[in-house]
N, C-alpha and C. Protein backbone atom coordinates (compact mmCIF):
# COMPACT_ATOMS: atom_id res chain seq x y z
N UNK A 1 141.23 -259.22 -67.36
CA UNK A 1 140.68 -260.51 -67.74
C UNK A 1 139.21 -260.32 -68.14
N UNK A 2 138.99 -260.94 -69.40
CA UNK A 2 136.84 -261.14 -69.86
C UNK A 2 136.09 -261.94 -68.90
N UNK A 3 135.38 -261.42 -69.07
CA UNK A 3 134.33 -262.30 -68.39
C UNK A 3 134.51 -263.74 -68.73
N UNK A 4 134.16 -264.47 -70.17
CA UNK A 4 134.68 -265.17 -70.04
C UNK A 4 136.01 -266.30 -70.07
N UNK A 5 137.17 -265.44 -69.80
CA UNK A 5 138.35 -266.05 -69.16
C UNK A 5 138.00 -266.43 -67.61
N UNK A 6 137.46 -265.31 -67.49
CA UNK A 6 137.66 -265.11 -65.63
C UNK A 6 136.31 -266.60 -65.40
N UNK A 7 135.24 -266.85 -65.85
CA UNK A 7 134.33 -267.57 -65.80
C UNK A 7 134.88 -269.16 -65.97
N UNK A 8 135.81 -269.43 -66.85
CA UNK A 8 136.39 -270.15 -66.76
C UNK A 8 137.07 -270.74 -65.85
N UNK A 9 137.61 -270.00 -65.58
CA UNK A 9 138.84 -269.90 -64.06
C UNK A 9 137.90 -270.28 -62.90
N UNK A 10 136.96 -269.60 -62.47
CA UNK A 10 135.89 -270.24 -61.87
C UNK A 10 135.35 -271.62 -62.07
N UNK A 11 134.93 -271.92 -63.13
CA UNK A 11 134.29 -273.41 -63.56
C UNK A 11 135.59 -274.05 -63.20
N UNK A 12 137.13 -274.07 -63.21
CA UNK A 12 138.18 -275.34 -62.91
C UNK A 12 138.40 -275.12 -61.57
N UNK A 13 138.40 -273.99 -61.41
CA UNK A 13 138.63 -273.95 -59.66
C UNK A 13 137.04 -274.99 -59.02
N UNK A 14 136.02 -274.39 -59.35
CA UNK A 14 134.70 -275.22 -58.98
C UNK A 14 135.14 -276.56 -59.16
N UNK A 15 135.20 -277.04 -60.18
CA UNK A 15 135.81 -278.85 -60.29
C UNK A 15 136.74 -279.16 -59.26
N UNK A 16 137.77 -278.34 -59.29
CA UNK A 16 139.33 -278.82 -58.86
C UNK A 16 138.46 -278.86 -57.23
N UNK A 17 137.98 -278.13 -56.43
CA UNK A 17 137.28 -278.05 -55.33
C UNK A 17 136.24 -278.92 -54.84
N UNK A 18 135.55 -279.62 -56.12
CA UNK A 18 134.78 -280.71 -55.53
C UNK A 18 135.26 -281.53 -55.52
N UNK A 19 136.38 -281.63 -56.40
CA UNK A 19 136.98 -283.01 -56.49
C UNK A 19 137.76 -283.75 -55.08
N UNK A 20 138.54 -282.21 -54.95
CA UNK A 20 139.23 -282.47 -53.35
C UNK A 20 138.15 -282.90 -52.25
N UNK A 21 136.84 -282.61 -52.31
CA UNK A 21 136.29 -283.04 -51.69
C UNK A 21 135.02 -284.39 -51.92
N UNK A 22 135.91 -284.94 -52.49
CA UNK A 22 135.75 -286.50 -52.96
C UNK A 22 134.02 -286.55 -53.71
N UNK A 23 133.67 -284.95 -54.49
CA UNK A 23 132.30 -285.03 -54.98
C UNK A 23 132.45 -285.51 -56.35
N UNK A 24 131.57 -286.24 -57.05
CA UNK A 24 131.80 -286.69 -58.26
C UNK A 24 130.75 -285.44 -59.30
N UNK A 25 131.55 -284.37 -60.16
CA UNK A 25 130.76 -284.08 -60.99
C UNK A 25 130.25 -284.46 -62.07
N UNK A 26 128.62 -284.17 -62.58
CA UNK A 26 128.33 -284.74 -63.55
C UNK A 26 128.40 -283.27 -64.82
N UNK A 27 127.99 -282.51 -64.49
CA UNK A 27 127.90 -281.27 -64.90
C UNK A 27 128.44 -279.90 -64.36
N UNK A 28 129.09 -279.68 -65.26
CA UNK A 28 129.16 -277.88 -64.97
C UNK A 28 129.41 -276.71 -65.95
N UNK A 29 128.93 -275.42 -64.97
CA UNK A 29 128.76 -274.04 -66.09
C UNK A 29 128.64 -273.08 -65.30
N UNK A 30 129.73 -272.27 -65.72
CA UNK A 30 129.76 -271.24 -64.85
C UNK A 30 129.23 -269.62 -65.79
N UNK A 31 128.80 -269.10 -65.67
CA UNK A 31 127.76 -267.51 -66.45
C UNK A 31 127.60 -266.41 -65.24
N UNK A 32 127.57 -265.51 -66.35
CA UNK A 32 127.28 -264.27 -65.72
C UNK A 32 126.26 -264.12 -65.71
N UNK A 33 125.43 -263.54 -64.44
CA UNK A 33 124.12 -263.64 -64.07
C UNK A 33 123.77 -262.22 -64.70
N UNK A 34 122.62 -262.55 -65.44
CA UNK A 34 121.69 -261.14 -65.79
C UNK A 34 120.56 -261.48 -65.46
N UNK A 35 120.32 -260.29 -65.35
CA UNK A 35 118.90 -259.76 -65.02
C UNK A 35 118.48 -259.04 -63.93
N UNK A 36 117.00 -258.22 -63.43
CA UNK A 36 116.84 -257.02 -62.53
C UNK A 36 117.16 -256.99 -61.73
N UNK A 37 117.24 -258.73 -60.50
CA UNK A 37 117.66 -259.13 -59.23
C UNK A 37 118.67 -259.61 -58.79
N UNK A 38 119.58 -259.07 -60.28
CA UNK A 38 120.89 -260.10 -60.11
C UNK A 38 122.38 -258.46 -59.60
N UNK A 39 122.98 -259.20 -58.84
CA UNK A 39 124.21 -257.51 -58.83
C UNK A 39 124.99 -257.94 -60.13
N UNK A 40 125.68 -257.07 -59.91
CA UNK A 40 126.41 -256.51 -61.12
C UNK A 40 127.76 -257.60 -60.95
N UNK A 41 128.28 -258.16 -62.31
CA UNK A 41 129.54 -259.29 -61.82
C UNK A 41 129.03 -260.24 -61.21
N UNK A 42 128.06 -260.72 -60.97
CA UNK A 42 127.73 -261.67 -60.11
C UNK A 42 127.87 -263.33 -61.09
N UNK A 43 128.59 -263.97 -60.46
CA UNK A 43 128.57 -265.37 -61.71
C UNK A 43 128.13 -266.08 -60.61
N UNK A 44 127.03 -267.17 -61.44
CA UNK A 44 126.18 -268.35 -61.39
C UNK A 44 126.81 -269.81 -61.48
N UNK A 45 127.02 -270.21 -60.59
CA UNK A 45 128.09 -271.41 -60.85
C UNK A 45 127.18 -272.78 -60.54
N UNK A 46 126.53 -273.59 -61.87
CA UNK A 46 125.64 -274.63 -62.28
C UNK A 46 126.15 -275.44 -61.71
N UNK A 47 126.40 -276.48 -60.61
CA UNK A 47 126.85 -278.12 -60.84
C UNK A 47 125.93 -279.26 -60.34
N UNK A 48 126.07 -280.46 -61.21
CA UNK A 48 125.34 -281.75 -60.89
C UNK A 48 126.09 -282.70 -60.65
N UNK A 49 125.61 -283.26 -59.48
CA UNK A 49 126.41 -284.08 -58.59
C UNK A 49 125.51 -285.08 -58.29
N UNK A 50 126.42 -286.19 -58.43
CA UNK A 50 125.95 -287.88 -57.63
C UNK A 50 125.27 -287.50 -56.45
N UNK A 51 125.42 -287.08 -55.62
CA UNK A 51 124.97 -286.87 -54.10
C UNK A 51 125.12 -285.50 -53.63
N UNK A 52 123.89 -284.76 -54.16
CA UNK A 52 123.90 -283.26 -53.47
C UNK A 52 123.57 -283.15 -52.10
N UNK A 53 123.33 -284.08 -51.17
CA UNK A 53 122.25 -283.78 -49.95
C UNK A 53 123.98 -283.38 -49.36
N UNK A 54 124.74 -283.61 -49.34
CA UNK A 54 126.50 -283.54 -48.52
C UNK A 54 126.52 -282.30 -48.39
N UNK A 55 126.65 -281.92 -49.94
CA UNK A 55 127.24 -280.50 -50.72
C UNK A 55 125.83 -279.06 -50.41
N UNK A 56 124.92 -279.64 -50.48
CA UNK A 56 123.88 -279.02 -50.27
C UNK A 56 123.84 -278.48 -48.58
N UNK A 57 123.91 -279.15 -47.43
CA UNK A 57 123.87 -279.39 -46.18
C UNK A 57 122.23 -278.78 -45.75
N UNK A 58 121.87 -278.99 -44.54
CA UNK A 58 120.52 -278.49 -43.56
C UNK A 58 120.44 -277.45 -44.41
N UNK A 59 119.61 -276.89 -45.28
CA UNK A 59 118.93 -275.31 -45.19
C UNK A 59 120.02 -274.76 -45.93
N UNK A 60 120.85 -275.50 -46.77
CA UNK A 60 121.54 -274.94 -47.38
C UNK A 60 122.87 -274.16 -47.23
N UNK A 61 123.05 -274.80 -45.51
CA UNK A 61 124.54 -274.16 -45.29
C UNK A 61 125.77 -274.62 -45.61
N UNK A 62 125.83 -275.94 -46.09
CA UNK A 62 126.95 -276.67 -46.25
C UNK A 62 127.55 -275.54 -48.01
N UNK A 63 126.47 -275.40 -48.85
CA UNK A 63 126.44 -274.87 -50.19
C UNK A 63 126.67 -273.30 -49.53
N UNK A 64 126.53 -272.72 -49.03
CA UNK A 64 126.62 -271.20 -48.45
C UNK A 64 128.22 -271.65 -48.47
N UNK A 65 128.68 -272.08 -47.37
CA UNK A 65 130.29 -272.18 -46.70
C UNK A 65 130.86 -272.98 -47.85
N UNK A 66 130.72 -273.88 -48.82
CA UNK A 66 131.28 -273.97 -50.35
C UNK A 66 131.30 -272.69 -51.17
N UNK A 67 130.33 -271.92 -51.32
CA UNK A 67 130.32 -271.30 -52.21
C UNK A 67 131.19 -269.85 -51.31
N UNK A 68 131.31 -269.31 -50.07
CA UNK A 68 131.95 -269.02 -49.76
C UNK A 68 133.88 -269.19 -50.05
N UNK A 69 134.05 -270.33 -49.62
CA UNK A 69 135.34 -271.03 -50.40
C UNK A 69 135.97 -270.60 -51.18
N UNK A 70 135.01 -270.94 -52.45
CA UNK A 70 134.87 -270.80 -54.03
C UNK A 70 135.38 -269.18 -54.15
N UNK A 71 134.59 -268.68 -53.73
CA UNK A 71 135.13 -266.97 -53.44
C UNK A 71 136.37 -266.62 -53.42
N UNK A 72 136.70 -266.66 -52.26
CA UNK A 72 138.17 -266.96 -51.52
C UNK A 72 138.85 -267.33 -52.69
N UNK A 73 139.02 -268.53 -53.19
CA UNK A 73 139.82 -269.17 -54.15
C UNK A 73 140.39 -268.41 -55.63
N UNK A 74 138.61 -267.84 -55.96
CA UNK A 74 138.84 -267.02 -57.25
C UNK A 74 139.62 -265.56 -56.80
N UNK A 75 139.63 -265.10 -55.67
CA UNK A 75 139.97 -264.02 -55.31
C UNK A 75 141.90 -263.56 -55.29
N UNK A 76 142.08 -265.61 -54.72
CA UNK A 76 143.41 -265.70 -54.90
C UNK A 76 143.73 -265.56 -56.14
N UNK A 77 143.52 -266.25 -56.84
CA UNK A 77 143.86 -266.68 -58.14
C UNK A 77 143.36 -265.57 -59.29
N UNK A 78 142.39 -264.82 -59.12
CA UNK A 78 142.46 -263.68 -60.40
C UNK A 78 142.50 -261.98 -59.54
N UNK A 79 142.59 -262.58 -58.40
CA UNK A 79 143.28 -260.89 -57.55
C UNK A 79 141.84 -259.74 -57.59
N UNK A 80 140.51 -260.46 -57.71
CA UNK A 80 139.49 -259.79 -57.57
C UNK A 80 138.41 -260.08 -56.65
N UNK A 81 137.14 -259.73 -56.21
CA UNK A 81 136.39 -260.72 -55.65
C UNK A 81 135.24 -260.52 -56.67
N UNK A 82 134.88 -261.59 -56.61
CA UNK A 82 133.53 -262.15 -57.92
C UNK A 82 132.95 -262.84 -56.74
N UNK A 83 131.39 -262.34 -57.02
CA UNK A 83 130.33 -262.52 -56.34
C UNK A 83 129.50 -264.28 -57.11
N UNK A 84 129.69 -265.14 -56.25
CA UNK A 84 129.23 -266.38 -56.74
C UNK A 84 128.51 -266.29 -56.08
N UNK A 85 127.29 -267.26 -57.04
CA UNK A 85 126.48 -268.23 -56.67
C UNK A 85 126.17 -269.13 -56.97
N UNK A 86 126.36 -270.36 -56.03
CA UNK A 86 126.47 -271.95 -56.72
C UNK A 86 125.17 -272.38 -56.54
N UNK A 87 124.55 -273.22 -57.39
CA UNK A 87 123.65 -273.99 -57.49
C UNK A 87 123.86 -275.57 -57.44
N UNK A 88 123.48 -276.26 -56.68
CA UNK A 88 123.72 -277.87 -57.04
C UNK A 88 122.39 -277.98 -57.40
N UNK A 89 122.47 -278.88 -58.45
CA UNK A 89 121.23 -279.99 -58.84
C UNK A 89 119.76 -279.01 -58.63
N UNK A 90 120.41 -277.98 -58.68
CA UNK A 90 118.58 -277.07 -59.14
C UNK A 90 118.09 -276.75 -57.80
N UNK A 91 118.65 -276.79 -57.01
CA UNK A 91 118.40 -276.55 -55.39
C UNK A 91 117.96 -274.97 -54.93
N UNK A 92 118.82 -274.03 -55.82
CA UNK A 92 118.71 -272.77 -55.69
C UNK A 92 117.53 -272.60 -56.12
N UNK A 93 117.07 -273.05 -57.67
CA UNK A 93 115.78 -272.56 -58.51
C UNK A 93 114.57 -272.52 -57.96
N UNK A 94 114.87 -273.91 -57.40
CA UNK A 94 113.43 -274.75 -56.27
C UNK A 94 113.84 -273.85 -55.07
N UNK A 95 114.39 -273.97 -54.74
CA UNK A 95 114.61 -273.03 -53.16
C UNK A 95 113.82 -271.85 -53.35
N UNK A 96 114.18 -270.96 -54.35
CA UNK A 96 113.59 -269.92 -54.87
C UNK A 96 112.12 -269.94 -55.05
N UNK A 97 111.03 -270.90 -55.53
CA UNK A 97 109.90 -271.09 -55.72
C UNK A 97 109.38 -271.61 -54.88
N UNK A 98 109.88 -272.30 -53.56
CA UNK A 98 109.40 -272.51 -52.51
C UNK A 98 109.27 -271.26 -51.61
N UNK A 99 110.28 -270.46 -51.75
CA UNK A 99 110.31 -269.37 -50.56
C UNK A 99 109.49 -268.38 -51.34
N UNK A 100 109.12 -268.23 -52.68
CA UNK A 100 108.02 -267.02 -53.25
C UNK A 100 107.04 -267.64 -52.71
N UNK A 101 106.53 -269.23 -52.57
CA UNK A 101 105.35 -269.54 -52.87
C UNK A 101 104.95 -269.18 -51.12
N UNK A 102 105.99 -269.92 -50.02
CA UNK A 102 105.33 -269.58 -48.57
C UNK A 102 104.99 -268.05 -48.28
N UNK A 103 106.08 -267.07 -49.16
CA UNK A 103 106.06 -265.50 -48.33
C UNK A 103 104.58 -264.80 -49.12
N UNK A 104 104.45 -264.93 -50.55
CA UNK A 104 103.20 -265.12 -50.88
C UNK A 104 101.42 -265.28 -49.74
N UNK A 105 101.90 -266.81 -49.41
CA UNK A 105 101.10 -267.33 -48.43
C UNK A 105 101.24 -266.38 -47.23
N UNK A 106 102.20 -266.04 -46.38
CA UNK A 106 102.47 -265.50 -45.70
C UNK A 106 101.94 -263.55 -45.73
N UNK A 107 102.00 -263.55 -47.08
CA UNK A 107 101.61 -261.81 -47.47
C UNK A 107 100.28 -261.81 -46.85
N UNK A 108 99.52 -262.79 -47.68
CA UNK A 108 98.16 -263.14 -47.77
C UNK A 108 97.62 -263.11 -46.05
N UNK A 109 98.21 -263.50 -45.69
CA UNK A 109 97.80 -263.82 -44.02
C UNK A 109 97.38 -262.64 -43.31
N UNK A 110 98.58 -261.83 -43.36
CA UNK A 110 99.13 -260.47 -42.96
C UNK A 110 98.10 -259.38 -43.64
N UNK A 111 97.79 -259.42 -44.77
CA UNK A 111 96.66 -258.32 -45.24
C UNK A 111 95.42 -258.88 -44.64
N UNK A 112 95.08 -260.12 -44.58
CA UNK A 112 93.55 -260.58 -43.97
C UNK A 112 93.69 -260.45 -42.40
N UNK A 113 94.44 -260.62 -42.14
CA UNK A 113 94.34 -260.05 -40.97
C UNK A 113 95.01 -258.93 -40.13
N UNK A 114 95.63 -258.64 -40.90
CA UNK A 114 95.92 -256.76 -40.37
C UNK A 114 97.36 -256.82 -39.29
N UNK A 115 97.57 -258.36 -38.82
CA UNK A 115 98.52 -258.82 -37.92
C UNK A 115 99.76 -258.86 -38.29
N UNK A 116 101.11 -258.32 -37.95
CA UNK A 116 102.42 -258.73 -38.62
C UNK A 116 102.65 -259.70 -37.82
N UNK A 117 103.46 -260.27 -39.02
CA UNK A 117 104.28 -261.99 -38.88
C UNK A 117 105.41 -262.27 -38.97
N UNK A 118 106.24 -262.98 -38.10
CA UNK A 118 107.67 -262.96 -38.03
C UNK A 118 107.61 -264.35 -38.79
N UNK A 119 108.96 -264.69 -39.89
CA UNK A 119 109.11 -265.76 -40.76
C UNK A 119 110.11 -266.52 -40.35
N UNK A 120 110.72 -267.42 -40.04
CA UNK A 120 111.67 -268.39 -39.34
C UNK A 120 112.93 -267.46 -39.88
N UNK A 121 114.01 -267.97 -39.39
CA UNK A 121 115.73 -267.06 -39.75
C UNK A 121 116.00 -267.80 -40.78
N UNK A 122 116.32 -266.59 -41.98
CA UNK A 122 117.07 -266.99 -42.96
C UNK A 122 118.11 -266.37 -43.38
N UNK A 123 119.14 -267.23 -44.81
CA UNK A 123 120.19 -266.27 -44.62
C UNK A 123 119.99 -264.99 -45.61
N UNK A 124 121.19 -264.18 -45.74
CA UNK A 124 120.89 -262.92 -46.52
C UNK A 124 119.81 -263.16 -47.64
N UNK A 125 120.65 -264.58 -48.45
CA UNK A 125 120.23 -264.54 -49.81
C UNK A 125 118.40 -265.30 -49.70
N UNK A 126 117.87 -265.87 -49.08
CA UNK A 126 116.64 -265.85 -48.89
C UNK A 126 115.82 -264.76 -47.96
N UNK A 127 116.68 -264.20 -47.43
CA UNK A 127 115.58 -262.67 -47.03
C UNK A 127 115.88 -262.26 -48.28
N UNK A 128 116.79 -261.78 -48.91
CA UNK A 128 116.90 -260.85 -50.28
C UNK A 128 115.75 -261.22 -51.30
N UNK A 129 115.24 -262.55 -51.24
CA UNK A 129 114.41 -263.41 -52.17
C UNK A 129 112.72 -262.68 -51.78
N UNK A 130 112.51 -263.04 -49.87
CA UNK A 130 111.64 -262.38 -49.43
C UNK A 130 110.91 -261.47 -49.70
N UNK A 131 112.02 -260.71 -49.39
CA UNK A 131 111.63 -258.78 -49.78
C UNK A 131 111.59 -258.13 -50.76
N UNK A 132 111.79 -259.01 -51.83
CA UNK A 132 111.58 -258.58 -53.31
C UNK A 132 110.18 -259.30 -53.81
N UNK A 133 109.72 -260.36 -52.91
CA UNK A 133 108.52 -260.75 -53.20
C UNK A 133 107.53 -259.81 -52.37
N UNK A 134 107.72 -259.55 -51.23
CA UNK A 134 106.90 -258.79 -50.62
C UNK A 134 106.86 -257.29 -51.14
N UNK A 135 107.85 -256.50 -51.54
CA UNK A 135 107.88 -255.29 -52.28
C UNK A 135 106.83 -255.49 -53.47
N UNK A 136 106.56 -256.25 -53.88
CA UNK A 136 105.78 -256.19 -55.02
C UNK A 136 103.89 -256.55 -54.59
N UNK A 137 103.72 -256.50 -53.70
CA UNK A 137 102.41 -257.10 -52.71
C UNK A 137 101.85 -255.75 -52.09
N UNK A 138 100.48 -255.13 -52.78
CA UNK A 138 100.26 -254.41 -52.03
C UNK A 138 99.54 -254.22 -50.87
N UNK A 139 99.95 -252.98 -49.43
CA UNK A 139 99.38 -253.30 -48.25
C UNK A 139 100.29 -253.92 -47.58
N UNK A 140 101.64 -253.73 -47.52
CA UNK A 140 102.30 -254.92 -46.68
C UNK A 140 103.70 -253.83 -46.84
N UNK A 141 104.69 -254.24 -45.66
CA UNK A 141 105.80 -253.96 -45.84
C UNK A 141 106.59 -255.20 -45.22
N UNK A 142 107.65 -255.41 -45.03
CA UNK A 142 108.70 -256.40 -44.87
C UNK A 142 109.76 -255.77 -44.12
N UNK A 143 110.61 -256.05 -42.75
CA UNK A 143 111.98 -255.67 -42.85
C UNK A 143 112.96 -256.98 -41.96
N UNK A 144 113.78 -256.85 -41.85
CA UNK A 144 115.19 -257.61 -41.36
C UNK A 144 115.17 -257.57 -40.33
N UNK A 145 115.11 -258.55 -38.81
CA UNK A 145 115.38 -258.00 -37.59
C UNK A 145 116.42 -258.80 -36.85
N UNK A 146 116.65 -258.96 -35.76
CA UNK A 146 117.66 -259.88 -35.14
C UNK A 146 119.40 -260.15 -35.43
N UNK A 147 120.15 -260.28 -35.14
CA UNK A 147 121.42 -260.38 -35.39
C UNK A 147 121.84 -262.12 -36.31
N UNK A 148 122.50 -262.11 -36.69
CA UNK A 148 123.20 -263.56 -37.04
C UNK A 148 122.73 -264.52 -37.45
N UNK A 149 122.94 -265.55 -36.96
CA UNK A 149 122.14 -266.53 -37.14
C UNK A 149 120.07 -266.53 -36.46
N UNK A 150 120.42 -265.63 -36.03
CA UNK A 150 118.60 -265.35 -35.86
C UNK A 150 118.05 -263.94 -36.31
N UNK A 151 118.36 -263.82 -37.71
CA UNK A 151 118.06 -262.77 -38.31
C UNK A 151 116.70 -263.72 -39.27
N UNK A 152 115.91 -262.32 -39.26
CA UNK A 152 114.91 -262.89 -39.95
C UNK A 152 113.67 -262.06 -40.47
N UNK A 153 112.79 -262.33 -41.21
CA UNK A 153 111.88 -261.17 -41.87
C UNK A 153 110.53 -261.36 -41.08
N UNK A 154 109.80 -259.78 -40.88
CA UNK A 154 108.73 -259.42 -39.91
C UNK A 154 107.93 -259.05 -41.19
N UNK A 155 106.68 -259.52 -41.74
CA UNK A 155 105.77 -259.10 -42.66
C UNK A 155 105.30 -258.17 -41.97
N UNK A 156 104.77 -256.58 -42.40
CA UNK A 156 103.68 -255.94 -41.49
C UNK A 156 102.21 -255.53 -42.39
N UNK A 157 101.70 -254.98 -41.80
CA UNK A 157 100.35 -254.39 -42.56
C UNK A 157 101.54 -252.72 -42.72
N UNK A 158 101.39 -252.24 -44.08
CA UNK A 158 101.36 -250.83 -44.79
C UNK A 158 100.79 -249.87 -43.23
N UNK A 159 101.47 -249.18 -42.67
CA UNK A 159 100.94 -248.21 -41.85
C UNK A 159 99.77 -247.12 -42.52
C-alpha cells in the first residue's frame, strides 16, 4: 500500500473514531511527517473539532490514549504499525512552543547558576521535544529519570 492509500485509511478510520465518540469534526488531514525531528513513516493526523478540551484531556492525555487507539486500529486494518500523531485544533504546535519557550527559560537558569534542575513529568513525546531543545544550548546537558508516570527531565551544567 502508498503512502497515500495507507494515509487515507487513516484520515476515515480518524473520522469513523471520533464520530463513535460523539466528536463533531470540522476538519481533517492526515500527511506524512517530514523533516529532521520527525521518524521515519511517521503520519500527522490534523483534526478540528467543536470541543477539543474532551478530546484533548489534562496535559494532553485524553489525545495520547486517542491517538494510541488510532494506532491499534490502523494496525488492524492495513496489518502494519504507523506511527501517529494527532493534533486537535493546533494543540500539538502550541504545546510545542510552549515547552521550547519554558526549557529555554529553564537552560538559562541552569548555566547562570551552575545548579541542575529537575522539570515536572512529562510524556515521551514532550521530553523528546525537551532534549532536542536542550541539545542545541551550549553548557548544559539534559537526561530522563524516574519510571512511568514520574519520568521526567534533569537539566545539568556540561561537566
Amino acid at each position: 500500500m502508498n503512502n497515500k492509500d495507507r494515509n487515507e485509511v487513516i484520515l476515515n478510520l480518524t473520522c469513523e473514531l471520533l464520530a463513535k465518540m460523539n466528536i463533531d469534526v470540522e476538519k481533517a488531514a492526515a500527511e506524512d511527517v517530514v523533516g529532521e525531528d520527525s521518524e521515519e513513516g511517521q503520519v500527522l493526523v490534523e483534526v478540528t473539532v467543536t470541543n477539543p478540551a474532551g478530546l484533548i484531556g489534562f496535559r494532553g492525555r485524553n489525545l495520547s490514549a486517542v491517538q494510541f487507539i488510532l494506532a491499534l486500529m490502523v494496525k488492524n486494518k492495513i496489518g502494519e504499525w504507523v506511527r501517529i500523531l494527532m493534533d486537535v485544533n493546533n494543540y500539538r504546535s502550541e504545546q510545542k512552543s510552549r515547552l521550547e519557550k519554558m526549557t529555554i527559560g529553564l537552560a538559562e537558569k541552569v548555566v547562570k547558576t551552575g545548579k541542575p534542575l529537575a522539570m515536572a513529568n512529562m510524556s515521551s513525546f514532550e521530553r523528546r521535544l525537551c532534549h532536542m531543545v536542550i541539545g542545541g544550548i551550549e553548557g548544559i546537558v539534559s537526561e530522563s529519570e524516574g519510571e512511568g508516570e514520574e519520568r521526567h527531565i534533569v537539566i545539568k551544567p556540561k561537566a
